[in-house]
C-alpha atoms as a PDB file:
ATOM      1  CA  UNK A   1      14.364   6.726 -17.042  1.00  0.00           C
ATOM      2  CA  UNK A   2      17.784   8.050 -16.862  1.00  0.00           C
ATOM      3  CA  UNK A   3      19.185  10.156 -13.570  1.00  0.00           C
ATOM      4  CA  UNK A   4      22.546  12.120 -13.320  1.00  0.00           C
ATOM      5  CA  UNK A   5      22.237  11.125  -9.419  1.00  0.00           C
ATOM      6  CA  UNK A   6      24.720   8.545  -8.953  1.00  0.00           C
ATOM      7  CA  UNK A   7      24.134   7.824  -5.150  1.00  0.00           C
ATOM      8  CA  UNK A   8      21.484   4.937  -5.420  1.00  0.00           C
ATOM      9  CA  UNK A   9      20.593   2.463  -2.978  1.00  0.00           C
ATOM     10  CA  UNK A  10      18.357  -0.852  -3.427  1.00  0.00           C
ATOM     11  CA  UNK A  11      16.182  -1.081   0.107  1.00  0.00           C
ATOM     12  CA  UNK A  12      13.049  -2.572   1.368  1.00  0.00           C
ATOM     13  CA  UNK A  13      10.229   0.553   3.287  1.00  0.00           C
ATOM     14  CA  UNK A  14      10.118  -0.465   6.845  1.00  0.00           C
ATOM     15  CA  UNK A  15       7.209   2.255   7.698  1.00  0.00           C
ATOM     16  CA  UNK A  16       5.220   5.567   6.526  1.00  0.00           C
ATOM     17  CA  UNK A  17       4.132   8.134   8.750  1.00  0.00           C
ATOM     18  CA  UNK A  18       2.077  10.691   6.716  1.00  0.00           C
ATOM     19  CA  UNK A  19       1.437  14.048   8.251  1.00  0.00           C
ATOM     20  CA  UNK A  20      -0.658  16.717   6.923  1.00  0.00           C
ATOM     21  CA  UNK A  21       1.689  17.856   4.024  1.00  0.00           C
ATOM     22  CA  UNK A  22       4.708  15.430   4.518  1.00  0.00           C
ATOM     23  CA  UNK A  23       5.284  12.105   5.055  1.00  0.00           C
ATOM     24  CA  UNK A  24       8.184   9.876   6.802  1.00  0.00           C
ATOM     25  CA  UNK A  25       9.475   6.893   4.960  1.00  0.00           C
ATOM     26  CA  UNK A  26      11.699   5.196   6.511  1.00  0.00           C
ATOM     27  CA  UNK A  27      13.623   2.244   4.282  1.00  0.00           C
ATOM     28  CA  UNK A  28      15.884  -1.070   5.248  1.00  0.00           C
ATOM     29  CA  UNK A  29      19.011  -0.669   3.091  1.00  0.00           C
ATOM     30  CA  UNK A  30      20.404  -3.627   4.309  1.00  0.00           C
ATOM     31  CA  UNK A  31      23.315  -4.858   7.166  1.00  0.00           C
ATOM     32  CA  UNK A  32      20.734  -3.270   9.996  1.00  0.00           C
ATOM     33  CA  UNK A  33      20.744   0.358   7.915  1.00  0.00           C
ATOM     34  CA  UNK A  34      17.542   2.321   7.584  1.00  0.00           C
ATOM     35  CA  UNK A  35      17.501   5.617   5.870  1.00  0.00           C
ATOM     36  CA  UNK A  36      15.022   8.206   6.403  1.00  0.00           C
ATOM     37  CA  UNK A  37      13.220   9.825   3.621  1.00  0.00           C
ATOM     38  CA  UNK A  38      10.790  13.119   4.122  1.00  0.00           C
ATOM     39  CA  UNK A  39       9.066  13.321   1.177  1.00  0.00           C
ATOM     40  CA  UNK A  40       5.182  14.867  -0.068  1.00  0.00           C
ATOM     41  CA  UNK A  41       2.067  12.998   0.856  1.00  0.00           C
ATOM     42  CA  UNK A  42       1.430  14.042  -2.777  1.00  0.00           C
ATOM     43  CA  UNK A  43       4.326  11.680  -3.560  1.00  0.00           C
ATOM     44  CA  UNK A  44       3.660   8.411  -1.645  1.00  0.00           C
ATOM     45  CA  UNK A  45      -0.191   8.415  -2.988  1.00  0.00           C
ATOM     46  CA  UNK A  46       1.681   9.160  -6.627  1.00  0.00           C
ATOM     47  CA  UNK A  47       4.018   6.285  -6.619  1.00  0.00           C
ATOM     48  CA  UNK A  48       1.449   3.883  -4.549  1.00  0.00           C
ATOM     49  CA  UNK A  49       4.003   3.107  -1.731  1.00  0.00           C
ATOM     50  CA  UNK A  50       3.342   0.528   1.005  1.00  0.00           C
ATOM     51  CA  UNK A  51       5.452  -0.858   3.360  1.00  0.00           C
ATOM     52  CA  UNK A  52       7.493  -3.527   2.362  1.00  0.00           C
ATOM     53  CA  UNK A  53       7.669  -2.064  -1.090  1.00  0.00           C
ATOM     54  CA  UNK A  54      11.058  -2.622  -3.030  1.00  0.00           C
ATOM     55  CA  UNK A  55      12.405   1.523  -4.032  1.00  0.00           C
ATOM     56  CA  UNK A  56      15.180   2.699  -4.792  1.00  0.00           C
ATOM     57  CA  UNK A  57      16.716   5.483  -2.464  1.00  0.00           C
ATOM     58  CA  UNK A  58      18.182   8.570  -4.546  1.00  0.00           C
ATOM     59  CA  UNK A  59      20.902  10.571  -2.847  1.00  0.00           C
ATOM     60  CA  UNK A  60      21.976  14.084  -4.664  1.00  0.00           C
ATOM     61  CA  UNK A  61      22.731  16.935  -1.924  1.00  0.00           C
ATOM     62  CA  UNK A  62      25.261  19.537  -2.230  1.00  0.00           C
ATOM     63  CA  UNK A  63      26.497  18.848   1.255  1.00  0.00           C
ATOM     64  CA  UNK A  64      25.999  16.784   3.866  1.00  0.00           C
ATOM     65  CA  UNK A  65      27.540  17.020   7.240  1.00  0.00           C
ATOM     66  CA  UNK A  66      28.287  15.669  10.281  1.00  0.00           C
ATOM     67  CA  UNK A  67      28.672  16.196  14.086  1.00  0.00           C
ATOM     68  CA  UNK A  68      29.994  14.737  16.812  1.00  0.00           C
ATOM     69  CA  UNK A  69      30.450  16.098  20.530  1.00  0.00           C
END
């Protein structure tokens, strides 16, 4: 499969939380970094995750921002 998404990340899922509709995936990307992933119910049934599951995280956004007070 080929992506034009050049952000991607090699981790390990630390947890799922599914909700009604979406579901919380939280993954270990290494040097005590975990990033957060909301994604469909739909989609962790589809690709069969479980923790401690090898993915790959995907990052395309058109911004992202920060704040600090």
């Amino acid at each position: 499969m080929k992506l034009s998404t050049r952000n991607v990340i090699k981790g390990k899922v630390l947890e799922i939380k599914e909700g009604t509709v979406a579901a919380k995936v939280k993954v270990d990307i290494g040097a005590g970094n975990v990033v957060t992933a909301m994604i469909t119910v739909e989609a962790v049934k589809e690709l069969a995750l479980k923790t401690g599951d090898q993915v790959n995280v995907l990052v395309k956004a058109t911004s992202v921002m920060l704040m600090k007070e």
